[in-house]
PDB file of N, CA and C in Angstrom:
ATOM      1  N   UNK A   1     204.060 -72.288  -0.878  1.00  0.00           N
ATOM      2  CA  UNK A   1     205.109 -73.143  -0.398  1.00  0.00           C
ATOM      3  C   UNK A   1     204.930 -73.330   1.102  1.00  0.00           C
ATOM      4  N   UNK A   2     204.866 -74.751   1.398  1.00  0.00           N
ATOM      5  CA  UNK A   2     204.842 -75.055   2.930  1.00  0.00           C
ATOM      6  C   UNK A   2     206.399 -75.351   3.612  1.00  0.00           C
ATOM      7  N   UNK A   3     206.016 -74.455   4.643  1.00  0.00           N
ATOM      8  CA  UNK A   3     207.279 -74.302   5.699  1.00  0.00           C
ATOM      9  C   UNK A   3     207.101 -75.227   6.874  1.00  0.00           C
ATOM     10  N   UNK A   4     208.294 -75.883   7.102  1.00  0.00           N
ATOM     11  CA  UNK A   4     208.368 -77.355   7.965  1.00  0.00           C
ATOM     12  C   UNK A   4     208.664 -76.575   8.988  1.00  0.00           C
ATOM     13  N   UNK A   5     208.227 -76.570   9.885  1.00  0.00           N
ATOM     14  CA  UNK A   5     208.171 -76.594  11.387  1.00  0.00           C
ATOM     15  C   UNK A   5     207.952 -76.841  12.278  1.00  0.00           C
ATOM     16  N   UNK A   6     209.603 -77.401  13.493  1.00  0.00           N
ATOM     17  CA  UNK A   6     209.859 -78.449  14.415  1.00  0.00           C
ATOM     18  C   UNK A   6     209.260 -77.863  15.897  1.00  0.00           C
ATOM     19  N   UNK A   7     208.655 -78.812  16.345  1.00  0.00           N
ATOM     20  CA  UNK A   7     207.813 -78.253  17.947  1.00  0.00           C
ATOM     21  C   UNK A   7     208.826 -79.437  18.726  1.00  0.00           C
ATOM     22  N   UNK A   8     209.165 -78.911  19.851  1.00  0.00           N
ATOM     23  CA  UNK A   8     209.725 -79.481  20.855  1.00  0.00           C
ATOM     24  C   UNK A   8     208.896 -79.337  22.373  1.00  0.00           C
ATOM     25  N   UNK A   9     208.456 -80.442  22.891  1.00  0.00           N
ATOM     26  CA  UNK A   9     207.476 -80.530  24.059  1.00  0.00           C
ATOM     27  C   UNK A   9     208.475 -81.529  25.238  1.00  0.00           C
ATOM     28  N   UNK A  10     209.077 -80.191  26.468  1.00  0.00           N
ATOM     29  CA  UNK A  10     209.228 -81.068  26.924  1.00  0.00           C
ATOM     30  C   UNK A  10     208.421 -81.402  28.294  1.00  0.00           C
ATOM     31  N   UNK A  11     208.294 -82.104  29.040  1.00  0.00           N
ATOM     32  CA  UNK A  11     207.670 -82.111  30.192  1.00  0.00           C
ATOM     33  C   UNK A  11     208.105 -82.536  31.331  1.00  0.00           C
ATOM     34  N   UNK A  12     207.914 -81.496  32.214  1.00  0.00           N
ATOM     35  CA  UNK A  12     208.355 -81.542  33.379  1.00  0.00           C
ATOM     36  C   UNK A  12     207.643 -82.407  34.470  1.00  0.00           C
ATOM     37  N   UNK A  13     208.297 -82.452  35.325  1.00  0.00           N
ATOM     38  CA  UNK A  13     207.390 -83.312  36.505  1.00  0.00           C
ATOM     39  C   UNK A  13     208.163 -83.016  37.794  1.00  0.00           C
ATOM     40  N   UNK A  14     207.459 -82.512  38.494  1.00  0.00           N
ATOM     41  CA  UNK A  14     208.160 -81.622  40.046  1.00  0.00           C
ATOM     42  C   UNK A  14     207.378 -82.418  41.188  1.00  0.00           C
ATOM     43  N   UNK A  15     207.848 -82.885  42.197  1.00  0.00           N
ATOM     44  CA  UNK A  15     207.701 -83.578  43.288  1.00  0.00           C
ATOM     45  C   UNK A  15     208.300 -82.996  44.584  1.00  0.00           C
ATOM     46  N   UNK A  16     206.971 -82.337  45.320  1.00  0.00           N
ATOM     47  CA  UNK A  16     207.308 -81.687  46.095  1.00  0.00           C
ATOM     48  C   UNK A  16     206.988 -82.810  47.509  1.00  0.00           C
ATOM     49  N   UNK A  17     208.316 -82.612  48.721  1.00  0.00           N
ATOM     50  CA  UNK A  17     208.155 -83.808  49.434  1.00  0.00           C
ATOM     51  C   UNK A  17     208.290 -82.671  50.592  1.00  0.00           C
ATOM     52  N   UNK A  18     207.543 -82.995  51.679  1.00  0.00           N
ATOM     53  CA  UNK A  18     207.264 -82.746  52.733  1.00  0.00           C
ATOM     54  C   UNK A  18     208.288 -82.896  53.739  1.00  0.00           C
ATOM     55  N   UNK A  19     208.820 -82.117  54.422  1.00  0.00           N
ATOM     56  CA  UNK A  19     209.889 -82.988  55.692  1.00  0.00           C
ATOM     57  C   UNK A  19     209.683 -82.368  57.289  1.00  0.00           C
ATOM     58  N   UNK A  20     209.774 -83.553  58.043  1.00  0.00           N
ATOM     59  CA  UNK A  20     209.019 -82.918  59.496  1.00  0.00           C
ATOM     60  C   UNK A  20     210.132 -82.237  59.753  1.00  0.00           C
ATOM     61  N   UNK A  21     210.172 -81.628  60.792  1.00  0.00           N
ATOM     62  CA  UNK A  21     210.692 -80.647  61.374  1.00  0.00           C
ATOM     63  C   UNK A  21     212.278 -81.288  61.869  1.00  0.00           C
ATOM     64  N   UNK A  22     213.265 -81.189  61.709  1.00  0.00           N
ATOM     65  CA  UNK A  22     214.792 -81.367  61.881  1.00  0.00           C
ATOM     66  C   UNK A  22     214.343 -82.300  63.259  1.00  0.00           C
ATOM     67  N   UNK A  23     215.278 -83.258  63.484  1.00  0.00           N
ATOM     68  CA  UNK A  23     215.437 -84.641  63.923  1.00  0.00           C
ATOM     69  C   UNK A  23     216.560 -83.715  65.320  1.00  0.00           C
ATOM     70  N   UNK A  24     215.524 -83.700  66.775  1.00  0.00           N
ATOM     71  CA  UNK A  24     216.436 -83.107  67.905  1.00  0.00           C
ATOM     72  C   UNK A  24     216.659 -84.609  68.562  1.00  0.00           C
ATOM     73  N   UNK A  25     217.885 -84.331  68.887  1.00  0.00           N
ATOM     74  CA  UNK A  25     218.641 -85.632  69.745  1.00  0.00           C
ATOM     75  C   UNK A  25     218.707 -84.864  70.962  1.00  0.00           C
ATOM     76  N   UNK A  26     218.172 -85.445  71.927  1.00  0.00           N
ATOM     77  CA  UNK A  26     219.053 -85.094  73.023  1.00  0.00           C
ATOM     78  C   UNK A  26     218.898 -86.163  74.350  1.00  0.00           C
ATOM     79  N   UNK A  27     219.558 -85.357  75.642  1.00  0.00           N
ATOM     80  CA  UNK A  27     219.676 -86.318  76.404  1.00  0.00           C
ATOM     81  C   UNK A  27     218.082 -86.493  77.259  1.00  0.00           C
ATOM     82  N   UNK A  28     217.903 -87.615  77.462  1.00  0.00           N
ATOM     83  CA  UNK A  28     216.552 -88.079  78.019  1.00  0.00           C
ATOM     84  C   UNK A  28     217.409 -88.253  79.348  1.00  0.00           C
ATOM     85  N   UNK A  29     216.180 -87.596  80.513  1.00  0.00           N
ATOM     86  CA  UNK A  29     216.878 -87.759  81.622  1.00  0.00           C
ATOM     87  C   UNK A  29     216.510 -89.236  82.272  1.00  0.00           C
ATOM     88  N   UNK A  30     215.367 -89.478  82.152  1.00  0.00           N
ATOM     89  CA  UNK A  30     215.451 -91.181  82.582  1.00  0.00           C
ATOM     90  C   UNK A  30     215.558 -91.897  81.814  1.00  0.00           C
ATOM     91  N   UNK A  31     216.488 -92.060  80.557  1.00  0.00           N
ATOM     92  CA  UNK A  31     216.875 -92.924  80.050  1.00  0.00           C
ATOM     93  C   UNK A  31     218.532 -93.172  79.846  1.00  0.00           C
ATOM     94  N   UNK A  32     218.901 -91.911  80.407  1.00  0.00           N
ATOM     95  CA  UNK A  32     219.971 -91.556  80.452  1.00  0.00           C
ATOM     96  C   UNK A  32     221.079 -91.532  79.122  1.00  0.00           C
ATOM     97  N   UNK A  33     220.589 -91.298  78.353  1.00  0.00           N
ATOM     98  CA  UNK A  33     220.916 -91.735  76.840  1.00  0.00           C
ATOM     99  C   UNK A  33     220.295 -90.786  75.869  1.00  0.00           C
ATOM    100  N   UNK A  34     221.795 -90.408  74.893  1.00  0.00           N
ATOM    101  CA  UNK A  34     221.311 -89.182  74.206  1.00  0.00           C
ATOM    102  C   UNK A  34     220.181 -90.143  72.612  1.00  0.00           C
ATOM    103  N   UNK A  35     218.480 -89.525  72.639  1.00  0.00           N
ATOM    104  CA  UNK A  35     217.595 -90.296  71.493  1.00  0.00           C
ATOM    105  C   UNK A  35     217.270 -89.114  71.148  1.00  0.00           C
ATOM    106  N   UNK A  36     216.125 -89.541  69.791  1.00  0.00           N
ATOM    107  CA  UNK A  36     215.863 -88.675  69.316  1.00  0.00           C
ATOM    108  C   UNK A  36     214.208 -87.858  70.014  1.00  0.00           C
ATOM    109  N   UNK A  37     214.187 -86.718  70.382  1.00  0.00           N
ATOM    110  CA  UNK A  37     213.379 -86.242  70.885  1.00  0.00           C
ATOM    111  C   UNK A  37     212.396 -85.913  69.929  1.00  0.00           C
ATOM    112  N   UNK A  38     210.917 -86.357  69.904  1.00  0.00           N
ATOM    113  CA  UNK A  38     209.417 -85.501  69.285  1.00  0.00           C
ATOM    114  C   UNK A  38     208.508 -85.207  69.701  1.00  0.00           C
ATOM    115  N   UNK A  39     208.014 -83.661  68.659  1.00  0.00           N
ATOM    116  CA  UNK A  39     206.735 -83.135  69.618  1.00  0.00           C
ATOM    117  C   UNK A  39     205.889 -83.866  69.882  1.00  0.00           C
ATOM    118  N   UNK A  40     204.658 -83.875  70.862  1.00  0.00           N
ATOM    119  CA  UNK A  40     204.012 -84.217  70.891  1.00  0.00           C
ATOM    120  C   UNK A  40     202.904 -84.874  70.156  1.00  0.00           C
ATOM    121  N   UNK A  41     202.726 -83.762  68.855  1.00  0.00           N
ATOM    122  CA  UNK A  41     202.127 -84.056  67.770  1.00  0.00           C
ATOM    123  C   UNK A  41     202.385 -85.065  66.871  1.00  0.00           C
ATOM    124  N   UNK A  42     203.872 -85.113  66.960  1.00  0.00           N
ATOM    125  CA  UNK A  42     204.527 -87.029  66.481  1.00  0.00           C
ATOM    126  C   UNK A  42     204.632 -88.261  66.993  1.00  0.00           C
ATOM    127  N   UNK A  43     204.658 -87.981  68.375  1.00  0.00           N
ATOM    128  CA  UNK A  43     204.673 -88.745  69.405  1.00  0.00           C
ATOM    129  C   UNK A  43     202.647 -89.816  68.851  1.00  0.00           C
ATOM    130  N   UNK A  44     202.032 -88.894  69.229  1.00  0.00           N
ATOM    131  CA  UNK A  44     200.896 -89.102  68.860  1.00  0.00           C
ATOM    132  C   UNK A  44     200.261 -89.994  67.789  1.00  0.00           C
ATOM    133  N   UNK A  45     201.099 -89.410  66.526  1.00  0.00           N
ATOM    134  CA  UNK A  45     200.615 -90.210  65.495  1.00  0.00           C
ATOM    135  C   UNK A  45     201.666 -91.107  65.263  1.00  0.00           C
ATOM    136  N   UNK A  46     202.538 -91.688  66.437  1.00  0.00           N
ATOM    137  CA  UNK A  46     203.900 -93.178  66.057  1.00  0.00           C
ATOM    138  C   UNK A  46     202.639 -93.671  66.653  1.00  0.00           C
ATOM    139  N   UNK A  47     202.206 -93.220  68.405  1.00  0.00           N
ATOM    140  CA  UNK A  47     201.436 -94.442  69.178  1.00  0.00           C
ATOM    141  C   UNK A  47     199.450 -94.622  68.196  1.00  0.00           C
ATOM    142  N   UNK A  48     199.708 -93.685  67.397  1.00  0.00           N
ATOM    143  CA  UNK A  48     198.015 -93.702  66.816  1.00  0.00           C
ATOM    144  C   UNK A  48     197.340 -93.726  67.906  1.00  0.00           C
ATOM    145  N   UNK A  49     197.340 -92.313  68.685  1.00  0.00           N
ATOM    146  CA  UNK A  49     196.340 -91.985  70.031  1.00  0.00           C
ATOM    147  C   UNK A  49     195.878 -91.071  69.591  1.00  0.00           C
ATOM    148  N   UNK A  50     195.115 -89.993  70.448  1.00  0.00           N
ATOM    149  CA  UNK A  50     194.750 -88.528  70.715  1.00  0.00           C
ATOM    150  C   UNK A  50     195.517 -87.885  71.382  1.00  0.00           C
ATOM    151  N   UNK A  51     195.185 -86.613  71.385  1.00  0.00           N
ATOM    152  CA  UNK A  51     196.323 -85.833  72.272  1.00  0.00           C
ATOM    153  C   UNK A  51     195.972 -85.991  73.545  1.00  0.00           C
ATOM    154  N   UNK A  52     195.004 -86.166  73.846  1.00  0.00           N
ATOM    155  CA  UNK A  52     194.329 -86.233  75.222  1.00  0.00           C
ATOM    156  C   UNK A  52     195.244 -87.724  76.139  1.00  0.00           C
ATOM    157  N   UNK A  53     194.583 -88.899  74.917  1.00  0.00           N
ATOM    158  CA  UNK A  53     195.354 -89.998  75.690  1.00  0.00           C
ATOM    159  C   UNK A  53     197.030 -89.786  75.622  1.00  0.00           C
ATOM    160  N   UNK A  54     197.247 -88.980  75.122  1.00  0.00           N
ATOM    161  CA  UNK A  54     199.106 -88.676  75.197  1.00  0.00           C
ATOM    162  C   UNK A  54     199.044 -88.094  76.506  1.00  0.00           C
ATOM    163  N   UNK A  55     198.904 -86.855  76.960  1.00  0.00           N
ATOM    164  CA  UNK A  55     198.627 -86.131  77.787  1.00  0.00           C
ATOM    165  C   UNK A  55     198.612 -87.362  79.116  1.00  0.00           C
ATOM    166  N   UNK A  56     197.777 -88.365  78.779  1.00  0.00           N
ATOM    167  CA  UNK A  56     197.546 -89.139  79.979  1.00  0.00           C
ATOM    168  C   UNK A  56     198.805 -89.816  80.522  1.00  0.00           C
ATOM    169  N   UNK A  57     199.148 -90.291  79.347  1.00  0.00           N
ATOM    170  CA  UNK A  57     200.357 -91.246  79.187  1.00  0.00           C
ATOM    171  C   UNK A  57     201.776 -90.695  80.077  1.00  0.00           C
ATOM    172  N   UNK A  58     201.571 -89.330  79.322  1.00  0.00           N
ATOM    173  CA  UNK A  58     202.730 -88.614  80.192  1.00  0.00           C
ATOM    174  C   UNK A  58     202.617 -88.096  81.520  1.00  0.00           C
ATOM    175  N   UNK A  59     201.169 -87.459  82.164  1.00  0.00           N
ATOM    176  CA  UNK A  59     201.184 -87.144  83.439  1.00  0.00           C
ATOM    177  C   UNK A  59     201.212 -88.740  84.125  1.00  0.00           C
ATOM    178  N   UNK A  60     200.930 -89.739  83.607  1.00  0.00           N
ATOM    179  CA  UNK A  60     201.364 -91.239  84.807  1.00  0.00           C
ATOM    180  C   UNK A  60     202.489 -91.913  84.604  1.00  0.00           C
ATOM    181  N   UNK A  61     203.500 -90.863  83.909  1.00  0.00           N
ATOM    182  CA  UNK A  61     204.964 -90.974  83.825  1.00  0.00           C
ATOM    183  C   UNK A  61     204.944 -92.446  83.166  1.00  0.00           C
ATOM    184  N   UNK A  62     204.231 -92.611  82.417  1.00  0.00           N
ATOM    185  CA  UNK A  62     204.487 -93.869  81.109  1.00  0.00           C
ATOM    186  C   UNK A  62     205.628 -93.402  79.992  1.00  0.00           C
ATOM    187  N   UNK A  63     205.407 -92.294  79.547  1.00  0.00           N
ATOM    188  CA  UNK A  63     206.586 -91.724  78.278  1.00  0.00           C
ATOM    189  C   UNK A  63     207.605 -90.356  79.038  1.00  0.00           C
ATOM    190  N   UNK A  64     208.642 -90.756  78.634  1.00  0.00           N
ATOM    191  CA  UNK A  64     209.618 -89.186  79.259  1.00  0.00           C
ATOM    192  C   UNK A  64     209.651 -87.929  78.092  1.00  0.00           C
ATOM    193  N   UNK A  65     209.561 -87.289  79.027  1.00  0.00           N
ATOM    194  CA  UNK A  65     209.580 -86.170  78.243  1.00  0.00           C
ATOM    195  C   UNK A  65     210.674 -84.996  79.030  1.00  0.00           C
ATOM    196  N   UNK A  66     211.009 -83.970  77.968  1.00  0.00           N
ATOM    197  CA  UNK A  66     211.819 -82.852  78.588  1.00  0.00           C
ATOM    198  C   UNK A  66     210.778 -81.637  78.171  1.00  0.00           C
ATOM    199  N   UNK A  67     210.882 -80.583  78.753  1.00  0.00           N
ATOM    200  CA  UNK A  67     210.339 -79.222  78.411  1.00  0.00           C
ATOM    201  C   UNK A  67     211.615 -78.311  77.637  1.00  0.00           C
ATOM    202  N   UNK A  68     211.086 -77.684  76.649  1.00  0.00           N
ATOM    203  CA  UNK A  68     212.552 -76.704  75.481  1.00  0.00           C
ATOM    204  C   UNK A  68     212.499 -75.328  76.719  1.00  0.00           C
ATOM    205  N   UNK A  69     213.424 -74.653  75.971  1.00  0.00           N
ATOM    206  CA  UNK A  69     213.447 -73.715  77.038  1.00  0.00           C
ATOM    207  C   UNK A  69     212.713 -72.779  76.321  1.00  0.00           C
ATOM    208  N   UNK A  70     212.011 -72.709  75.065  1.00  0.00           N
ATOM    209  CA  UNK A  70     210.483 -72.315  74.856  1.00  0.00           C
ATOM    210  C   UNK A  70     209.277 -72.802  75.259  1.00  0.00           C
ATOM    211  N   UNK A  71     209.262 -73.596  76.134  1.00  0.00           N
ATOM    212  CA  UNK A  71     208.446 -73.526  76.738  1.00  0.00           C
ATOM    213  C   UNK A  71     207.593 -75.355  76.471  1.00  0.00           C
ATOM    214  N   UNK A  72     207.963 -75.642  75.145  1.00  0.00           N
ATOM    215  CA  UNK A  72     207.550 -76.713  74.408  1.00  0.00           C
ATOM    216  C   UNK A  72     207.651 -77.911  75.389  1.00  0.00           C
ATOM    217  N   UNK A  73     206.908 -79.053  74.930  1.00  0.00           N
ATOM    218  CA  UNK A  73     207.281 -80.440  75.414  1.00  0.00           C
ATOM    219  C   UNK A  73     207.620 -80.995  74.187  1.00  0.00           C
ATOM    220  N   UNK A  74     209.072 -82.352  74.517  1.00  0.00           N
ATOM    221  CA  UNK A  74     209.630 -83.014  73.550  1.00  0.00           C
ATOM    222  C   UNK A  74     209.326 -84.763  74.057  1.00  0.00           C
ATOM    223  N   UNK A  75     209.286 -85.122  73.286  1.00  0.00           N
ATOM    224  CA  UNK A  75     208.214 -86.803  74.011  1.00  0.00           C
ATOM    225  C   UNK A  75     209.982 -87.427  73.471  1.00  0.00           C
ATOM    226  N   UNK A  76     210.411 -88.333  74.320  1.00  0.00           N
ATOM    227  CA  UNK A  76     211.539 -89.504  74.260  1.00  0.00           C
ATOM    228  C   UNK A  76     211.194 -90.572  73.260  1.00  0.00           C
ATOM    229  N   UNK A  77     211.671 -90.810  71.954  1.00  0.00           N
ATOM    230  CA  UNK A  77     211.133 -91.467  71.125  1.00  0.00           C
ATOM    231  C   UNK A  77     211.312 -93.272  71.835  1.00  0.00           C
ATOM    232  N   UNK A  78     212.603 -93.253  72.423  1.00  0.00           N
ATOM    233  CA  UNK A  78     212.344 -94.422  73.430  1.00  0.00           C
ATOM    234  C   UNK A  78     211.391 -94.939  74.147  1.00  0.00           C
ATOM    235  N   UNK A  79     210.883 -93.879  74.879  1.00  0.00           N
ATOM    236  CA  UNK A  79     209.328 -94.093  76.102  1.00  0.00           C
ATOM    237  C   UNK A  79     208.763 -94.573  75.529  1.00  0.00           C
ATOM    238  N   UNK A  80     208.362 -94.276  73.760  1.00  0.00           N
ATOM    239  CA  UNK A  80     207.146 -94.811  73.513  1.00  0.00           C
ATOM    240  C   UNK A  80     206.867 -96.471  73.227  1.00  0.00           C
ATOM    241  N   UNK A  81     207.898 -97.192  73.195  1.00  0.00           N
ATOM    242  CA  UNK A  81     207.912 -98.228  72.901  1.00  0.00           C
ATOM    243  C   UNK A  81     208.572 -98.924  74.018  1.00  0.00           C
ATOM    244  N   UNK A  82     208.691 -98.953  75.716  1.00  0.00           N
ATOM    245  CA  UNK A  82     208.587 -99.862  76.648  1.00  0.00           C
ATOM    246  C   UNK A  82     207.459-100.172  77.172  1.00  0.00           C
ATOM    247  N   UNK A  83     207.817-101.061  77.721  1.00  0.00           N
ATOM    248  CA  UNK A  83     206.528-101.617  77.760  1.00  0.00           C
ATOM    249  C   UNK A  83     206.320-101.678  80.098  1.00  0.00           C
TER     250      UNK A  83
END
């Protein structure tokens, strides 16, 4: 005698999403206006440069930046787009 037996398949699907690092606002001192502040490393890949030409950008006071009180630099998401 054959015994009926029910298989249940279910399938999952997991989507793991990436998120940059929490969104710092703060006040930009020459813009005078509280934006959103990013590292360098983001800054970088909005303008699609190197770090080097970032570096440049900021010592000829083209983009503002603040220093964290770790020690970090935060690039003015404003700077990067005047012209």
């Amino acid at each position: 005698m054959a015994h009926k037996v029910t298989v249940r398949v279910t399938r999952i699907r997991q989507r793991i999403i990436q998120s940059r690092e929490p969104v710092l606002r703060q006040q930009c001192l020459s813009c005078r206006r509280e934006v959103e502040m990013l590292t360098s490393a983001e800054a970088a890949r909005v303008l699609e440069i190197d770090h080097q030409t970032l570096a440049l950008l900021i010592g000829d006071g083209s983009i503002h930046t603040i220093q964290t009180v770790s020690g970090n630099i935060r690039v003015c998401k404003e700077s990067l787009f005047l012209k």
